[in-house]
Protein backbone atom coordinates (compact mmCIF):
# COMPACT_ATOMS: atom_id res chain seq x y z
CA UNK A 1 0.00 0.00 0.00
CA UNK A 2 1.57 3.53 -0.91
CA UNK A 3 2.12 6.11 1.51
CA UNK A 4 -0.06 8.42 -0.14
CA UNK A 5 -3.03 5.98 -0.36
CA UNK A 6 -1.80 4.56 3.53
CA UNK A 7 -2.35 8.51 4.41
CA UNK A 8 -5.92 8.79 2.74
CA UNK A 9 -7.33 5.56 3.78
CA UNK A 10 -6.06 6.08 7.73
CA UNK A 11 -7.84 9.02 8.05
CA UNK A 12 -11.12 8.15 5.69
CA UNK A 13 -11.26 4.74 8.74
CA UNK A 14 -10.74 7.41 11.45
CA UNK A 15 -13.43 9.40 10.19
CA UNK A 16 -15.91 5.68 9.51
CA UNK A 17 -14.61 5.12 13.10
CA UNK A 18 -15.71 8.46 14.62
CA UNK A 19 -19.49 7.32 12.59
CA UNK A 20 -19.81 4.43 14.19
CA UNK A 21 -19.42 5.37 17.68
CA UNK A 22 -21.47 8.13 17.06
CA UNK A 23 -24.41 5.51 15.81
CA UNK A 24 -23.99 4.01 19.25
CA UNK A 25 -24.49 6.76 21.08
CA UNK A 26 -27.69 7.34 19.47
CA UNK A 27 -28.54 4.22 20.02
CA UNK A 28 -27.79 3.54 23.53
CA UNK A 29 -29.57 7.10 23.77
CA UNK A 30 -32.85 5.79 22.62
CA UNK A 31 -32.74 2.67 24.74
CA UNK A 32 -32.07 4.33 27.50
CA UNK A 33 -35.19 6.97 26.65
CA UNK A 34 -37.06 3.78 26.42
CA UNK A 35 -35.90 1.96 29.47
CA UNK A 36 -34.84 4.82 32.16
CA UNK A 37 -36.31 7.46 34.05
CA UNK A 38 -35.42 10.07 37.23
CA UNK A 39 -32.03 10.22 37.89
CA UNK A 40 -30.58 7.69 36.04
CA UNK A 41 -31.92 8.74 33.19
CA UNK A 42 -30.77 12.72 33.46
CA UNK A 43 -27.42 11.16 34.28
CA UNK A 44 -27.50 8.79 31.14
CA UNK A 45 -28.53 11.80 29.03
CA UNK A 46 -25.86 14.37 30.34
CA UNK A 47 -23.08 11.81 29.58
CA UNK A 48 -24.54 10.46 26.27
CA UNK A 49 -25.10 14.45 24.94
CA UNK A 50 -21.75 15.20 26.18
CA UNK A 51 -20.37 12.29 24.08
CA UNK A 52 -22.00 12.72 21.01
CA UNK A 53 -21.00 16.03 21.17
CA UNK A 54 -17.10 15.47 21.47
CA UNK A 55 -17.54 13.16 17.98
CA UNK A 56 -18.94 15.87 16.23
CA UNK A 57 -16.07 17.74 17.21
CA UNK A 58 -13.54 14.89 16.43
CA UNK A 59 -15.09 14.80 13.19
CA UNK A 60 -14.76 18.22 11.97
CA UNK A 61 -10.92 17.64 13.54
CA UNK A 62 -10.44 15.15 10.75
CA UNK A 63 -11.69 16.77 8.58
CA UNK A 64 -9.75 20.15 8.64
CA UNK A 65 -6.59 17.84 8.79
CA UNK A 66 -7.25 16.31 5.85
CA UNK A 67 -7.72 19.68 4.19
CA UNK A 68 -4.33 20.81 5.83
CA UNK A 69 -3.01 17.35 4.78
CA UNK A 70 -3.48 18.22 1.25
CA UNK A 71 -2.37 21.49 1.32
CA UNK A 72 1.36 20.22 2.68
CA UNK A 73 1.27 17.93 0.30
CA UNK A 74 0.25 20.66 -2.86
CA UNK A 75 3.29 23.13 -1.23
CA UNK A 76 6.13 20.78 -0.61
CA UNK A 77 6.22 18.09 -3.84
CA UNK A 78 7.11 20.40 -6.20
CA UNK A 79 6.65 18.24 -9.40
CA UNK A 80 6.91 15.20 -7.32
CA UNK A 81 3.70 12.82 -6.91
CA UNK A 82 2.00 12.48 -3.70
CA UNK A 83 3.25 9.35 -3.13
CA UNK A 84 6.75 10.73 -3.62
CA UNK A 85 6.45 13.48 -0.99
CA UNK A 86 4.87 10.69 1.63
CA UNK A 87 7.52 8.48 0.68
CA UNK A 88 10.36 11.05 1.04
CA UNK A 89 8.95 12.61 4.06
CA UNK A 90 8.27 8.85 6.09
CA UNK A 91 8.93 9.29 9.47
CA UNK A 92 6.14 12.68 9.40
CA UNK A 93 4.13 9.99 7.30
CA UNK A 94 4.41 7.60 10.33
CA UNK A 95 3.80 9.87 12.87
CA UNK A 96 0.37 11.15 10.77
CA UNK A 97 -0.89 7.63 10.39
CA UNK A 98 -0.29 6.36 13.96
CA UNK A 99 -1.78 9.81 15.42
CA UNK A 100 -4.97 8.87 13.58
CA UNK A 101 -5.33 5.65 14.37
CA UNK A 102 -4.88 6.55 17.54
CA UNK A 103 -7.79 8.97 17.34
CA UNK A 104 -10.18 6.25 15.93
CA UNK A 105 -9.16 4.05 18.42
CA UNK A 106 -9.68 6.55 21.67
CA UNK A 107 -12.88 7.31 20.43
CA UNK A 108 -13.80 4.02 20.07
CA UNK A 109 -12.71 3.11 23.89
CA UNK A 110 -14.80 5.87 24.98
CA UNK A 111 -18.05 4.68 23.83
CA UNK A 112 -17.27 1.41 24.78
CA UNK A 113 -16.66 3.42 28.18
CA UNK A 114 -20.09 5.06 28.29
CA UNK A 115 -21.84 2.19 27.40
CA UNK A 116 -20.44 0.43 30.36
CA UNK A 117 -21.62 3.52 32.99
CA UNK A 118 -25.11 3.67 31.18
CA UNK A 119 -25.90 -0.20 31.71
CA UNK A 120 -24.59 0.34 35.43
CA UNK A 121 -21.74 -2.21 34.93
CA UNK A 122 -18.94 0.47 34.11
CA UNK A 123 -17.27 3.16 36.34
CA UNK A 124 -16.79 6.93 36.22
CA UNK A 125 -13.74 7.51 36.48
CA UNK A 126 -12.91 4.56 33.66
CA UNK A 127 -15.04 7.29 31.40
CA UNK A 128 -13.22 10.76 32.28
CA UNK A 129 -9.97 8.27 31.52
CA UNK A 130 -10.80 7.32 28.13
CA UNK A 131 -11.98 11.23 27.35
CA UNK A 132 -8.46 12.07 28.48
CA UNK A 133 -6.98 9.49 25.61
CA UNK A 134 -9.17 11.09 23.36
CA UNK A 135 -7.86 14.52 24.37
CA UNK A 136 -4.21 13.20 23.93
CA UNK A 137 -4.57 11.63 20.83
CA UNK A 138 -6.28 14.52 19.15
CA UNK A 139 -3.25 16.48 20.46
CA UNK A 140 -1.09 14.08 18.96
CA UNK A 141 -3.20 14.33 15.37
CA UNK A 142 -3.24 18.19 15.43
CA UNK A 143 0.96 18.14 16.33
CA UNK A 144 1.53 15.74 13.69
CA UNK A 145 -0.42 17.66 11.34
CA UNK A 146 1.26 21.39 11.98
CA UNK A 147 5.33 20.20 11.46
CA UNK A 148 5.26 20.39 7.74
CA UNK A 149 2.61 23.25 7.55
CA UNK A 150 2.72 26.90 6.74
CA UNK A 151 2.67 29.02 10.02
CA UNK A 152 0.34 31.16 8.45
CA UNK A 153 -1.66 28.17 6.82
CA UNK A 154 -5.63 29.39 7.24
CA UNK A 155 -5.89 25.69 7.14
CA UNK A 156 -4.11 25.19 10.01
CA UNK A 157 -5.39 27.98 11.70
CA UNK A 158 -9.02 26.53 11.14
CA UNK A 159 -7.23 23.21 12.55
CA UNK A 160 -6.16 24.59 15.75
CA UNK A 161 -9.82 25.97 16.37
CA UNK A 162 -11.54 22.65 15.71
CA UNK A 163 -8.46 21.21 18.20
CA UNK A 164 -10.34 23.44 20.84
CA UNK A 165 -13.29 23.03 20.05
CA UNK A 166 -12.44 19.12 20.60
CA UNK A 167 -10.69 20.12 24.34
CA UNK A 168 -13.77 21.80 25.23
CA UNK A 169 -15.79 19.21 24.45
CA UNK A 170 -13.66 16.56 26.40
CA UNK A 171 -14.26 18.92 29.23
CA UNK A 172 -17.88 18.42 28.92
CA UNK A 173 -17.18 14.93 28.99
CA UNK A 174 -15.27 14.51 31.98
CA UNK A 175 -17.61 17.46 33.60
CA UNK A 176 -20.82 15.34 33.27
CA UNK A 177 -19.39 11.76 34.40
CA UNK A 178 -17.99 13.97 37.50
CA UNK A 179 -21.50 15.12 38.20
CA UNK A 180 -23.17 12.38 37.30
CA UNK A 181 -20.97 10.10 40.12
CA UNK A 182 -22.02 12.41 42.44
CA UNK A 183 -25.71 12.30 41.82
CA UNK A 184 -26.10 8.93 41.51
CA UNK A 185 -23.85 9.01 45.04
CA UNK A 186 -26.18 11.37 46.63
CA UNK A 187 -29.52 9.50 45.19
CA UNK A 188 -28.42 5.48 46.66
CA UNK A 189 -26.87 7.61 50.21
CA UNK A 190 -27.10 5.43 53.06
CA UNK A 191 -29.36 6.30 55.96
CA UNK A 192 -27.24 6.13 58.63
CA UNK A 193 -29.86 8.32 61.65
CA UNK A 194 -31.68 4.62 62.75
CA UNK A 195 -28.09 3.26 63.78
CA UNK A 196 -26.93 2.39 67.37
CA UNK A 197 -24.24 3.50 68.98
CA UNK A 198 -22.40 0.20 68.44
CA UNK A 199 -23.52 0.38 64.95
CA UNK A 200 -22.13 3.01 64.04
CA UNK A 201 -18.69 2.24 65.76
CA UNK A 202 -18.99 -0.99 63.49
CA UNK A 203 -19.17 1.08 60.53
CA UNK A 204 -16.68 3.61 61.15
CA UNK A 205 -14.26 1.32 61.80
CA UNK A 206 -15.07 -0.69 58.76
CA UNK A 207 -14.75 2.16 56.59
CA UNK A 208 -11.28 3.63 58.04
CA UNK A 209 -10.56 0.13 57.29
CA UNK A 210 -11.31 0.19 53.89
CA UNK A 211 -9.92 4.14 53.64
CA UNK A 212 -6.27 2.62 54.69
CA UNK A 213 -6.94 -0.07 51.61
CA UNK A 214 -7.64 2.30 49.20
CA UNK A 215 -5.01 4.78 50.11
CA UNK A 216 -2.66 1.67 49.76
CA UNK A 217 -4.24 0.62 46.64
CA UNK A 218 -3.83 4.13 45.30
CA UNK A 219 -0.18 4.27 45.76
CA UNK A 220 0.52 1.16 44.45
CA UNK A 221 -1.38 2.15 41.17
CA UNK A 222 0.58 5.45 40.70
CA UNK A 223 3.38 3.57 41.00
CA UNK A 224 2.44 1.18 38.11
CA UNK A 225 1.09 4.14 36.08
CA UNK A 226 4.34 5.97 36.49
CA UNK A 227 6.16 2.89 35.19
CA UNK A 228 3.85 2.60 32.26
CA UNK A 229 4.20 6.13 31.36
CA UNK A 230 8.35 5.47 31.08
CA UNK A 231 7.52 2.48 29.50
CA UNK A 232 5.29 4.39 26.63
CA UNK A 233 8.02 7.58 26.30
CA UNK A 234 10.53 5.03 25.98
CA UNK A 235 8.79 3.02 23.15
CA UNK A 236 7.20 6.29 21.62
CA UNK A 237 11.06 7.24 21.49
C-alpha cells in the first residue's frame, strides 16, 4: 500500500470510526429513553449528549486535517507525486498515520466506556480516563499535522480551532461523568440516623478500614502508572 493511499485511507477509517461510535451513542440514547427514568436517566442523558458532542467535534478535527493534509502535500512536492512526498517525508508519514489511528481508536474506547456507565456495569472515572486518551490523541493528530505546515496556513489555523473546540468538548465529557458520580452518590446515600451506637462504631471502623486499603491501593497504582508512562516515552522514542 503507498504512503499516499496509507495517508488517505487512515484518516477516511478514522473518520468511519468516529461514525460508528457516534451511531452508538444514538442508540444507547434511545434505549435508554425507552428503558430509564429520574435520575438515572438525566445522568444517562448528560453523559450520552456530552459524548456525542465530542464526535462531532472529532469529526470536523479530521476533517480540517485532511484539508491541511493536502495542502502540505500541494506546497512541498514540487513536481513530485503524492506518493513521492509521503515516501520522502516517512517518518512525518508515520507519525500522521499512527496519530490517527490513535484517534479512531480513543474514540472508540470511549463509547465502549459510556456504554459500560449507562448499563450500570462500568465506572466513572474509567469514562473521564478514556476522554483524556481522546484529548491526547487529538493532540497528537493536530501536532503531527502542523510540522510540515505553513505558520500562516488558514488551514491550520481553522485546525487549531476545531483542536479546541475538541478540548472543550472533552471537558464536557469529563464534567458530566464527574456530576453524574455524584448524583447517583447522593440518590443510593445510606441512611445512617436509625443506627446504634455500636452500629455506628462498626461502621466507622469498617470504613477507616477500607480508607487505609484504598489509600494503599492508590499508591501502588501510581506507582504502576508511572512505570507505564516510562515504559510508553521510551517506546514512543
Amino acid at each position: 500500500r503507498s504512503s499516499d493511499l496509507a495517508v488517505e485511507q487512515e484518516l477516511a477509517a478514522t473518520t468511519k470510526a468516529i461514525e460508528a461510535a457516534a451511531a452508538r451513542i444514538e442508540e444507547m440514547l434511545d434505549k435508554s429513553r425507552a428503558a430509564d427514568a429520574g435520575i438515572k436517566l438525566e445522568v444517562n442523558e448528560r453523559i450520552l449528549d456530552a459524548s456525542r458532542e465530542l464526535m462531532k467535534c472529532i469529526k470536523i478535527l479530521i476533517e480540517k486535517s485532511k484539508d491541511l493534509q493536502r495542502e502540505i502535500v500541494g506546497d512541498g512536492r514540487d513536481l513530485a507525486s503524492a506518493k513521492d512526498f509521503y515516501k520522502r517525508n516517512h517518518r512525518w508519514t508515520e507519525g500522521l498515520l499512527s496519530a490517527a489511528k490513535a484517534v479512531g481508536w480513543g474514540a472508540s474506547l470511549l463509547v465502549d466506556s459510556a456504554d459500560k456507565v449507562v448499563l450500570g456495569s462500568g465506572k466513572f472515572e474509567e469514562l473521564i480516563v478514556a476522554s483524556h486518551e481522546v484529548a491526547a490523541s487529538t493532540a497528537q493528530l493536530v501536532a503531527a499535522s502542523r510540522v510540515k505546515a505553513s505558520r500562516h496556513s488558514d488551514r491550520l489555523a481553522k485546525l487549531k480551532a476545531a483542536s479546541k473546540a475538541v478540548t472543550e468538548a472533552t471537558a464536557g465529557v469529563v464534567a458530566s461523568s464527574k456530576s453524574g458520580s455524584k448524583m447517583t452518590e447522593e440518590a443510593s446515600a445510606a441512611d445512617f440516623s436509625s443506627l446504634s451506637l455500636t452500629q455506628s462504631k462498626r461502621l466507622e471502623m469498617d470504613s477507616q478500614v477500607r480508607v487505609l486499603e484504598l489509600e494503599n491501593l492508590l499508591e501502588k497504582e501510581r506507582s504502576k502508572l508511572s512505570e507505564l508512562r516510562r515504559t510508553h516515552y521510551h517506546l514512543a522514542g
